[in-house]
N, C-alpha and C. Protein backbone atom coordinates (compact mmCIF):
# COMPACT_ATOMS: atom_id res chain seq x y z
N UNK A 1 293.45 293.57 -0.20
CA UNK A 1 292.73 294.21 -1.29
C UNK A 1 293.48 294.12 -2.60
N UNK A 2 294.85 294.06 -2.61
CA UNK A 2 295.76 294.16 -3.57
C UNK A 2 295.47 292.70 -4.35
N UNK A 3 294.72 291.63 -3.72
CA UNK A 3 294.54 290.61 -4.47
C UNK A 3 292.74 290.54 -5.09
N UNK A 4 292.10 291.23 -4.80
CA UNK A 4 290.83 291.77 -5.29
C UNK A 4 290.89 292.21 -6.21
N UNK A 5 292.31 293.60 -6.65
CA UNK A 5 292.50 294.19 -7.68
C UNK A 5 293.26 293.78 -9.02
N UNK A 6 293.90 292.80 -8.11
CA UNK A 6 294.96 291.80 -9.60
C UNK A 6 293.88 290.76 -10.21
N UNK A 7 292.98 290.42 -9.49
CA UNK A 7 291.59 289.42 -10.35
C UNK A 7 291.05 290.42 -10.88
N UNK A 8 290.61 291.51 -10.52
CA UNK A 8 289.60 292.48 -11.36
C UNK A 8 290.26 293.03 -12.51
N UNK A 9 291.17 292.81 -12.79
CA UNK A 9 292.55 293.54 -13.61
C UNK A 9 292.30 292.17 -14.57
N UNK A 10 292.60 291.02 -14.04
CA UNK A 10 292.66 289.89 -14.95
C UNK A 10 290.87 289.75 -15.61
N UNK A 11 290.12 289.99 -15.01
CA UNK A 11 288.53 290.16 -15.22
C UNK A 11 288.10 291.03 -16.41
N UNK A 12 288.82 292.44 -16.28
CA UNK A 12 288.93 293.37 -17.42
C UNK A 12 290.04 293.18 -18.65
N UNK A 13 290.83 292.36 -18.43
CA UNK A 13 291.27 292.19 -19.44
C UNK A 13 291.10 291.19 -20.56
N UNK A 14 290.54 289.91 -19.70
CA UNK A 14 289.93 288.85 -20.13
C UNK A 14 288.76 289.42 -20.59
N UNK A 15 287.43 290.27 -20.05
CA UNK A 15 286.58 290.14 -20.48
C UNK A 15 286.37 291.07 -21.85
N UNK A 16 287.56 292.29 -22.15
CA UNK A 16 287.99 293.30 -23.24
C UNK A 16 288.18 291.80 -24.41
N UNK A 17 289.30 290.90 -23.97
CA UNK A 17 289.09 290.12 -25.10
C UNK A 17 288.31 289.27 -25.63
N UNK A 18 286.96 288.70 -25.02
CA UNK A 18 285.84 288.15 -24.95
C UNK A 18 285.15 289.28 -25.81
N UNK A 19 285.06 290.73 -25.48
CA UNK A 19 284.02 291.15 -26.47
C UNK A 19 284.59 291.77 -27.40
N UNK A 20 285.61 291.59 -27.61
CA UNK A 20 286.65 292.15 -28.95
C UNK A 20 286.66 291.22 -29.89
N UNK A 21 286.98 290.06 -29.24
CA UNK A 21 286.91 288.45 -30.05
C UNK A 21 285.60 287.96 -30.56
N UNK A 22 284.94 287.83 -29.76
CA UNK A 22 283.64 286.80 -29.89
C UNK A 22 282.39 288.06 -29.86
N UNK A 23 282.25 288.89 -29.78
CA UNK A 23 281.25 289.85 -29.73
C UNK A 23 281.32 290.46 -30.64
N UNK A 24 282.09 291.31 -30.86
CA UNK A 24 282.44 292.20 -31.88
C UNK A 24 283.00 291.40 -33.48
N UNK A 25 284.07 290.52 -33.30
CA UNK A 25 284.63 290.05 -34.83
C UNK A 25 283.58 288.70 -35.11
N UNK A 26 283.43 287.86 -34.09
CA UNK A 26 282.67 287.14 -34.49
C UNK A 26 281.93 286.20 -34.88
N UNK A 27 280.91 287.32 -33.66
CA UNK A 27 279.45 287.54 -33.98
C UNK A 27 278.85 288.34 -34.16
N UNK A 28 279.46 289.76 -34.62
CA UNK A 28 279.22 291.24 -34.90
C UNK A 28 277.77 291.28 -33.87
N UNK A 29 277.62 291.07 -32.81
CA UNK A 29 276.16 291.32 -31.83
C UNK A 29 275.89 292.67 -32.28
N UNK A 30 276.43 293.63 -31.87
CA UNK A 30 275.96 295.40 -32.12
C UNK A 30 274.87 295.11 -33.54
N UNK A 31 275.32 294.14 -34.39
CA UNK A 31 274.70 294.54 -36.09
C UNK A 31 273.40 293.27 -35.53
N UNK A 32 273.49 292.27 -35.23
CA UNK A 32 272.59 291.06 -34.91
C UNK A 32 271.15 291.71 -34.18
N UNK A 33 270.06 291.59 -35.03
CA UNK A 33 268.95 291.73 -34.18
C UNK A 33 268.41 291.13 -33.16
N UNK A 34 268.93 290.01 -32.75
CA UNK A 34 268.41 289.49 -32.20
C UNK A 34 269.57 289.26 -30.57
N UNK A 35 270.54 289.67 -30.89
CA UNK A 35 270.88 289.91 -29.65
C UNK A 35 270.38 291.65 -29.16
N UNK A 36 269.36 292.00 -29.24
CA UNK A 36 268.99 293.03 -28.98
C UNK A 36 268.99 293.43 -27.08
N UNK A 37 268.41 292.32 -26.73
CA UNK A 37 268.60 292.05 -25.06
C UNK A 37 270.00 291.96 -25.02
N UNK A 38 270.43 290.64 -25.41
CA UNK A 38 271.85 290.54 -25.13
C UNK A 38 272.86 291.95 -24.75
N UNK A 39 272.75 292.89 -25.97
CA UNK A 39 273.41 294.21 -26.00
C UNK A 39 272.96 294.95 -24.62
N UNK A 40 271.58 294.71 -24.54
CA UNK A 40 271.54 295.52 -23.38
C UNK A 40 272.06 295.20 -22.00
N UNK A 41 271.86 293.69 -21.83
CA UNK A 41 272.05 293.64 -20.65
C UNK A 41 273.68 293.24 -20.79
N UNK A 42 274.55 293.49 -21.75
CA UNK A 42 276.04 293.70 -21.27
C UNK A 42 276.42 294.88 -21.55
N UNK A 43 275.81 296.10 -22.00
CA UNK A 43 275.82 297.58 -21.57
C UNK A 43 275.49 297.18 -19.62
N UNK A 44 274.37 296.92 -19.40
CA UNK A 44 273.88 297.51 -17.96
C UNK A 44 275.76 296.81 -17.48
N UNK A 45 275.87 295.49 -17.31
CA UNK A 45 276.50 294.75 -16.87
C UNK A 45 278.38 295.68 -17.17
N UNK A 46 278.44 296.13 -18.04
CA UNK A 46 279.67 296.74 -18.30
C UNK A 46 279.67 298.21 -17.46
N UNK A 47 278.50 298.96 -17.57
CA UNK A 47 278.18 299.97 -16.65
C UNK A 47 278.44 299.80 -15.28
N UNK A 48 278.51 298.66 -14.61
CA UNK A 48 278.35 297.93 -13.22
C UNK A 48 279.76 298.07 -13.26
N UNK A 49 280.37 297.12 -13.85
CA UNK A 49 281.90 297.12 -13.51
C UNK A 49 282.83 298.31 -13.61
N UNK A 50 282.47 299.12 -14.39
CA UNK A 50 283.02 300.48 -14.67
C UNK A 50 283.15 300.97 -12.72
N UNK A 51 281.82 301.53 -12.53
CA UNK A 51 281.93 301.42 -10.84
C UNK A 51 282.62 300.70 -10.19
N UNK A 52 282.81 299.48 -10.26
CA UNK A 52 283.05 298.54 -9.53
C UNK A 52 284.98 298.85 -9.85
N UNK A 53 285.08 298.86 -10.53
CA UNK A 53 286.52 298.89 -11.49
C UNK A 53 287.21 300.13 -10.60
N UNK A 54 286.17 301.17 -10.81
CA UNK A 54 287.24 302.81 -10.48
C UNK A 54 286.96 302.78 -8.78
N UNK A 55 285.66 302.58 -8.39
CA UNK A 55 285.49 302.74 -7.01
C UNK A 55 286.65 302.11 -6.25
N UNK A 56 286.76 300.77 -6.62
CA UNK A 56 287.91 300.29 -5.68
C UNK A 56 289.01 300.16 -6.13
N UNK A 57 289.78 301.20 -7.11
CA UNK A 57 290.60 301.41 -7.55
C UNK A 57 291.23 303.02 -6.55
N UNK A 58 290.20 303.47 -6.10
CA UNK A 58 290.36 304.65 -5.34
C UNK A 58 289.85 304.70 -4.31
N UNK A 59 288.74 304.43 -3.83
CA UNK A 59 287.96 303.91 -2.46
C UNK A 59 287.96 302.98 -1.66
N UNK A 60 287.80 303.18 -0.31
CA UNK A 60 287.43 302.07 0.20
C UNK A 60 285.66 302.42 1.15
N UNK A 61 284.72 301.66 0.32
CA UNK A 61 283.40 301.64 0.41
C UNK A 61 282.80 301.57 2.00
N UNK A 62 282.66 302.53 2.56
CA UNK A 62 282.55 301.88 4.29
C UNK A 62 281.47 302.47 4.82
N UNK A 63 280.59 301.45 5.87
CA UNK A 63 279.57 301.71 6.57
C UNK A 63 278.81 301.84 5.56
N UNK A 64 277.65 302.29 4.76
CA UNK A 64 276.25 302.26 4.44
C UNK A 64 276.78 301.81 2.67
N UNK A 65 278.30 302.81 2.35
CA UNK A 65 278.38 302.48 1.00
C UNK A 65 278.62 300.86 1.31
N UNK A 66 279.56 300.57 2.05
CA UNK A 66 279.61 299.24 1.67
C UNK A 66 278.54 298.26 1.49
N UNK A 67 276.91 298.50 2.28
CA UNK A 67 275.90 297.82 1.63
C UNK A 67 275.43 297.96 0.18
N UNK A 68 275.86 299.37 0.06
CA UNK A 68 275.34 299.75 -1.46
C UNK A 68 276.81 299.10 -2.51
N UNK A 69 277.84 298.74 -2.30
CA UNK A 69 278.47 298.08 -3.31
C UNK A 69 278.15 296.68 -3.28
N UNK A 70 277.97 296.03 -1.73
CA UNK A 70 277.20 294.63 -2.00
C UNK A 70 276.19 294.84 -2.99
N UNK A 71 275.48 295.48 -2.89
CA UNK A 71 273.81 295.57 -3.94
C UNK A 71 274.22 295.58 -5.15
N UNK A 72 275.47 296.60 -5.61
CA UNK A 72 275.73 296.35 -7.02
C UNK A 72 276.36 295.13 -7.48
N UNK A 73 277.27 294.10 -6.77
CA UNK A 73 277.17 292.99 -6.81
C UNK A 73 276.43 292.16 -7.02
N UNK A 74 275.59 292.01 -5.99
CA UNK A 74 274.28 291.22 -6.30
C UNK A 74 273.10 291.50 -7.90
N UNK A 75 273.71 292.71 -8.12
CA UNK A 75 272.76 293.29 -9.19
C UNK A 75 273.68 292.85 -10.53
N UNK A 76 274.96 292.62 -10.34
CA UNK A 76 276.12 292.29 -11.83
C UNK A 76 275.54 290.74 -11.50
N UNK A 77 275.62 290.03 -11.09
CA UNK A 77 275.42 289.00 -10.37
C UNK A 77 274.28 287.93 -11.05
N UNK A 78 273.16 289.04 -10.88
CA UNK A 78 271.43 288.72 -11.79
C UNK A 78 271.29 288.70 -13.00
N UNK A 79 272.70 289.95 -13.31
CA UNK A 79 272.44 290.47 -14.73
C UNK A 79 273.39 289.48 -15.58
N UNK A 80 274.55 288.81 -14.63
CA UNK A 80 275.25 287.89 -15.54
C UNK A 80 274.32 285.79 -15.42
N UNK A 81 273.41 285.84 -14.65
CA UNK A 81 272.61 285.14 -15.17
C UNK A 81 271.87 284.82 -16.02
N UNK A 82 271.16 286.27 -16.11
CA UNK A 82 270.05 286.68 -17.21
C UNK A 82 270.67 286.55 -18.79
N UNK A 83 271.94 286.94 -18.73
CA UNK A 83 272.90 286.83 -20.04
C UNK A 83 272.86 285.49 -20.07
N UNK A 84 273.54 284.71 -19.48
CA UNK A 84 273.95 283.48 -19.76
C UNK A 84 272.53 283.16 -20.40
N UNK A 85 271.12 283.11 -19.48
CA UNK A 85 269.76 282.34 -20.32
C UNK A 85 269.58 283.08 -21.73
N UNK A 86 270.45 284.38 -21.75
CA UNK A 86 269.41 285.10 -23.40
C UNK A 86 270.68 284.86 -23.81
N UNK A 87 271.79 284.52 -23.94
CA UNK A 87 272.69 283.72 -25.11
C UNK A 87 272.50 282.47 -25.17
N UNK A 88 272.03 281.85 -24.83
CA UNK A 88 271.64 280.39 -25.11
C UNK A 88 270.21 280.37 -25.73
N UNK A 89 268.68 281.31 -25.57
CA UNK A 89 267.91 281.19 -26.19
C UNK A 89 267.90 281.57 -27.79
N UNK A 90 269.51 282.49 -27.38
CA UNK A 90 269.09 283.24 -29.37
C UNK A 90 270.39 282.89 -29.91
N UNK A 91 271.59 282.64 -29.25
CA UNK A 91 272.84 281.74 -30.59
C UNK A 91 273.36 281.09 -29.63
N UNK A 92 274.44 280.05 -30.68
CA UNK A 92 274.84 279.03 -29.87
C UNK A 92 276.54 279.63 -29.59
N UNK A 93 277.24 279.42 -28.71
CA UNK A 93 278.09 280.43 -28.08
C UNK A 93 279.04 278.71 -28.31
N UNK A 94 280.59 279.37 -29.54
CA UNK A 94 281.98 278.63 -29.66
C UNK A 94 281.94 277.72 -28.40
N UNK A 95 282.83 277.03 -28.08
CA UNK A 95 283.95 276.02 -27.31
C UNK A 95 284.94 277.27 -26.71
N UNK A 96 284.83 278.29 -27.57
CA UNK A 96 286.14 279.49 -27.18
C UNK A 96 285.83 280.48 -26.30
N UNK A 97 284.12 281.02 -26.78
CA UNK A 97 283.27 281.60 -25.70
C UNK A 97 282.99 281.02 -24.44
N UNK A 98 282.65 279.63 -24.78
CA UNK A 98 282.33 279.13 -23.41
C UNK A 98 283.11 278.96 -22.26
N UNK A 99 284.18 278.95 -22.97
CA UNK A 99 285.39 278.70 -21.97
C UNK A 99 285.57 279.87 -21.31
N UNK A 100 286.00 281.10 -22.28
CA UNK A 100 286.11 282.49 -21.33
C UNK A 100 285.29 282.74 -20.58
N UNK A 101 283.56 282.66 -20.82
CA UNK A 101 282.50 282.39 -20.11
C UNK A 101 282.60 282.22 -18.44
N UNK A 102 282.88 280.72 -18.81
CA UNK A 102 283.31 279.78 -17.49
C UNK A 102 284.75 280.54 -16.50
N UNK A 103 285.52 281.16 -17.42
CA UNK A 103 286.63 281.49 -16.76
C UNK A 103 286.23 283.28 -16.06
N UNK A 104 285.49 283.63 -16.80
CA UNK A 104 285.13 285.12 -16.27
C UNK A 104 284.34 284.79 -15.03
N UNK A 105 283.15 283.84 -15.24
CA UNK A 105 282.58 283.10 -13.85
C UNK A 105 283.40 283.01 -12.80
N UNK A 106 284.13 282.50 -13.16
CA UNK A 106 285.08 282.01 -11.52
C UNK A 106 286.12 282.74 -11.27
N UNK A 107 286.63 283.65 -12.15
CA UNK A 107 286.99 284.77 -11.27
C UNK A 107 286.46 285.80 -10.96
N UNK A 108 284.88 285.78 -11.66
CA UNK A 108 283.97 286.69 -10.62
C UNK A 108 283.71 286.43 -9.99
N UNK A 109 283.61 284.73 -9.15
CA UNK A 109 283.74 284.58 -8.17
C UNK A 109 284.19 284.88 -7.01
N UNK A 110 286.14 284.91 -7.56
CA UNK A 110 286.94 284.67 -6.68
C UNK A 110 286.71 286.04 -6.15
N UNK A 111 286.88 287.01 -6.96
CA UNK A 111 286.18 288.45 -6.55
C UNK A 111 286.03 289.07 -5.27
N UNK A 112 284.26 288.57 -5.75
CA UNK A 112 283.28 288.55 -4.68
C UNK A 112 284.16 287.62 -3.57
N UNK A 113 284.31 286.77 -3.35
CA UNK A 113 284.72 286.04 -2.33
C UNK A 113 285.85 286.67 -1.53
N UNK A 114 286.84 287.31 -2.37
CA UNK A 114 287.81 287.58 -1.66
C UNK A 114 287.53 289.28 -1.06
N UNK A 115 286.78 290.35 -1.39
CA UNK A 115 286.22 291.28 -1.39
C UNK A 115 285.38 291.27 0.04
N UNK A 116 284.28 289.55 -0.16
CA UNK A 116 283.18 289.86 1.11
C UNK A 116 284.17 290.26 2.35
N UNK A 117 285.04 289.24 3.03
CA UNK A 117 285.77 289.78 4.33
C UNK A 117 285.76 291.68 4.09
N UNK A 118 286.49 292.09 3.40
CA UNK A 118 286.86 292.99 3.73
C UNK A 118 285.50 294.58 3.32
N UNK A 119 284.36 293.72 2.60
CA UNK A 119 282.70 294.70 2.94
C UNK A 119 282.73 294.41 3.94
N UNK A 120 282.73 293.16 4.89
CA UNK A 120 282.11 293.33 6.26
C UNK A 120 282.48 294.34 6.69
N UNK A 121 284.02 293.87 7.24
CA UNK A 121 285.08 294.94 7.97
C UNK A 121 284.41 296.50 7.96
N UNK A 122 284.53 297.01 6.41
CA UNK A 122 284.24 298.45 5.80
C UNK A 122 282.62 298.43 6.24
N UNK A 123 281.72 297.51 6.64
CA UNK A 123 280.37 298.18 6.85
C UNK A 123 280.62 298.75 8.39
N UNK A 124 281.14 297.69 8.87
CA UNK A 124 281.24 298.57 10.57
C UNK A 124 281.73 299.77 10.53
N UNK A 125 282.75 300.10 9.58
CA UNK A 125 283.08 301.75 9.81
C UNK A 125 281.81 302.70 9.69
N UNK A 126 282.50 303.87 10.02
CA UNK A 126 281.44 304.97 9.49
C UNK A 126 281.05 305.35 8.27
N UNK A 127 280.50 305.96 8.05
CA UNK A 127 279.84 305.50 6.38
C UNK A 127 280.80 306.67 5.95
N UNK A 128 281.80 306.40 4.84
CA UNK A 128 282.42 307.58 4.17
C UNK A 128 282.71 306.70 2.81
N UNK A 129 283.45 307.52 1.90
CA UNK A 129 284.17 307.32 1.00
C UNK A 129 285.75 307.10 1.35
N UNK A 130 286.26 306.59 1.72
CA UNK A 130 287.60 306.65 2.14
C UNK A 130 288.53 306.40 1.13
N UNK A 131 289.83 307.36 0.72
CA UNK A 131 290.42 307.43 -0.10
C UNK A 131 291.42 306.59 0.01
N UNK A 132 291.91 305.41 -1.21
CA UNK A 132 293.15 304.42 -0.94
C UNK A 132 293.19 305.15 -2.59
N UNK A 133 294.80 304.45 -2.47
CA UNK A 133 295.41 303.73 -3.76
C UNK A 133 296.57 302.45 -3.42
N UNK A 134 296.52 302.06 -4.73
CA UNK A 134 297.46 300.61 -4.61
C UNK A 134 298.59 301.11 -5.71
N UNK A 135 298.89 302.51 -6.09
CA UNK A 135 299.92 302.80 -6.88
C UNK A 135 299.24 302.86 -8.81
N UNK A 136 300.34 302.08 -9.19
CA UNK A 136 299.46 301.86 -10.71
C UNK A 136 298.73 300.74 -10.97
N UNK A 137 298.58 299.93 -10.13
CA UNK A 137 297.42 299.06 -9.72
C UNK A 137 296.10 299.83 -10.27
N UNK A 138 295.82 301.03 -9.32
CA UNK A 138 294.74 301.63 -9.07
C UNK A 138 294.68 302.33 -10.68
N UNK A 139 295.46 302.77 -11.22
CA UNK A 139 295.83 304.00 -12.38
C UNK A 139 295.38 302.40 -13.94
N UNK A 140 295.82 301.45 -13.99
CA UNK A 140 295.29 300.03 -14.32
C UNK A 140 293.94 299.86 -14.47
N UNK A 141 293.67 299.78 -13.04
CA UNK A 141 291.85 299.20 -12.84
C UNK A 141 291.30 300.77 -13.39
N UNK A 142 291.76 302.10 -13.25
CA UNK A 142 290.83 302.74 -13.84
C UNK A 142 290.88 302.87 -15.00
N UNK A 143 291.94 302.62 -16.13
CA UNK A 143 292.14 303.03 -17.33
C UNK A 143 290.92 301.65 -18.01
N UNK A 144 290.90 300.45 -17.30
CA UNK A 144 290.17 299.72 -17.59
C UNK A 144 288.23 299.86 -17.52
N UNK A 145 287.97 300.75 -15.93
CA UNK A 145 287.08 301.51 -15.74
C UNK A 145 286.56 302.30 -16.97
N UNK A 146 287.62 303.12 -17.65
CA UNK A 146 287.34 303.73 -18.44
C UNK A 146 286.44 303.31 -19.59
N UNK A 147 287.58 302.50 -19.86
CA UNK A 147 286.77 301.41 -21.33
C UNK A 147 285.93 301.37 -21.24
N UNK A 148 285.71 299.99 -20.09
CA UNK A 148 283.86 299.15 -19.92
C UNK A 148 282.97 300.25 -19.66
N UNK A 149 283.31 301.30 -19.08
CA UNK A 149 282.05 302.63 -19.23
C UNK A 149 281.76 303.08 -20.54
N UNK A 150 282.64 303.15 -21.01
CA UNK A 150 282.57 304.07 -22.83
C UNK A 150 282.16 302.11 -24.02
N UNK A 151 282.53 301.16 -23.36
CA UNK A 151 281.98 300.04 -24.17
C UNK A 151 280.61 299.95 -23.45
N UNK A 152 280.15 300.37 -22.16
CA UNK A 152 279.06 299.94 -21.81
C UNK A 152 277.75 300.62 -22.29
N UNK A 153 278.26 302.34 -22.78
CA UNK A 153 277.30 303.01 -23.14
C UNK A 153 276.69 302.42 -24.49
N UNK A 154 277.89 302.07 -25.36
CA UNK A 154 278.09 301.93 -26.80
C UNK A 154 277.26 300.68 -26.94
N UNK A 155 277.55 299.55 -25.89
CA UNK A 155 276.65 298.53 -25.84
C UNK A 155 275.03 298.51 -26.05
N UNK A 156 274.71 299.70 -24.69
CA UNK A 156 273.55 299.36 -24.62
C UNK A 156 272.89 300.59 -25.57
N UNK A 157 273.67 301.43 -26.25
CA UNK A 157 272.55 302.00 -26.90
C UNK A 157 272.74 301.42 -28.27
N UNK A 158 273.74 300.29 -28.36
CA UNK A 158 273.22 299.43 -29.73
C UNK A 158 272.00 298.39 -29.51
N UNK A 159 271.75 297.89 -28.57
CA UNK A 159 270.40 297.69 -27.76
C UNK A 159 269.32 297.89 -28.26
N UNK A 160 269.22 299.11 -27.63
CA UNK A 160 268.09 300.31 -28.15
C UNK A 160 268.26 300.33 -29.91
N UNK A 161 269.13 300.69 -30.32
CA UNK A 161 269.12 300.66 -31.76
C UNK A 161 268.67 299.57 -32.66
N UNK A 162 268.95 298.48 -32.02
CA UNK A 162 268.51 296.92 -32.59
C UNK A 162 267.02 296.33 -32.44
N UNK A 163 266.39 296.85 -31.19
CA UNK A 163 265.28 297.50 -30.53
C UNK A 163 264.23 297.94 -31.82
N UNK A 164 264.75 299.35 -32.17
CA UNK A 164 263.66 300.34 -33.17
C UNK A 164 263.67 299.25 -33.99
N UNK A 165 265.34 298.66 -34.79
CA UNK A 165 265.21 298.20 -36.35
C UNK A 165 264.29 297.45 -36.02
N UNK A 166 264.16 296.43 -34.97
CA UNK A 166 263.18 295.66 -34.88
C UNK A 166 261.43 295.72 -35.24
N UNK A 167 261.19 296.64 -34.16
CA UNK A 167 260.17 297.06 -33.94
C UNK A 167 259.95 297.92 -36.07
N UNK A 168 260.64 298.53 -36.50
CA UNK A 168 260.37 298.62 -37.59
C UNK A 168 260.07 297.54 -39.23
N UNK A 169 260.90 296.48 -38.45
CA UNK A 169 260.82 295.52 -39.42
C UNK A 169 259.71 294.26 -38.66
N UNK A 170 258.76 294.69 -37.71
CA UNK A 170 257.72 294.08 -37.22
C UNK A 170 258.22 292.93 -36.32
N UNK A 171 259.47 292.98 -35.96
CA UNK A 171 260.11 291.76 -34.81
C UNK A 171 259.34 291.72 -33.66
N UNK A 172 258.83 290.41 -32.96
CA UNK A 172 258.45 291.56 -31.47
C UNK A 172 259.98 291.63 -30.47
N UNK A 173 259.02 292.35 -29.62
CA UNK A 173 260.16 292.83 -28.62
C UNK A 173 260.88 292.24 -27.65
């Protein structure tokens, strides 16, 4: 598990500088009307990892949760597809983006991959919350938890905000 948490560690830190860099300085998205989706669906998508971040920073997901953390997988999963098609329909994304892009890809891969063995394992148990830590590993992945929850809210209710201006300045939706 300790190697699940050093990619998710490298995942949150890489992906803090992806939207610090290229989101925020720029392509100011929050101010851009037209990443209006965009905002939202990397609020939902930052919301996901927040869970994903603290849960297995302190838990180990077993028996019924562990189907329900597969699902949120599968659900970051859809939602980082859906991104990839609505940044390519509304701007054209650096050589610098694309790369982090590609690199956040495949270690969300490695992730998931290295994670599935050990959902199986945790579905056969009995369904609990079971309490781990990995030291400041765990104290790490949550301070990072923290963020992408408080960037994920901020995300998606610039969303919504980009949303009204729209809808006020006759954009459709």
């Amino acid at each position: 598990m300790k190697t699940v948490i050093y990619v998710l560690i490298f995942q949150g830190l890489l992906g803090c500088f992806d939207v610090m860099w290229n989101h925020e300085w720029k392509e100011n998205l929050p101010g851009t009307l037209s990443a209006k989706l965009e905002q939202k669906i990397h609020g939902l998508r930052e919301l996901l990892y927040a869970v994903i971040f603290i849960g297995l920073a302190w838990y180990a997901w077993q028996g019924l949760w562990a189907w329900l953390l597969f699902g949120l997988l599968v659900v970051e999963i859809l939602l980082t597809a859906w991104d990839f098609v609505e940044e390519d329909k509304t701007r054209t994304l650096t050589p610098n983006e694309r790369v982090i892009h590609l690199t956040l890809s495949m270690g969300g891969g490695a992730y998931v991959a290295l994670l599935m063995p050990e959902l199986l394992r945790w579905s056969q148990l009995p369904t609990t919350m079971q309490s781990v830590e990995y030291g400041m590993l765990s104290w790490v992945l949550t301070l990072l938890g923290v963020g992408v929850f408080a960037w994920g809210v901020r995300d998606y209710w610039s969303g919504i905000r980009l949303t009204q201006a729209g809808q006020l300045t006759g954009e459709p939706s």
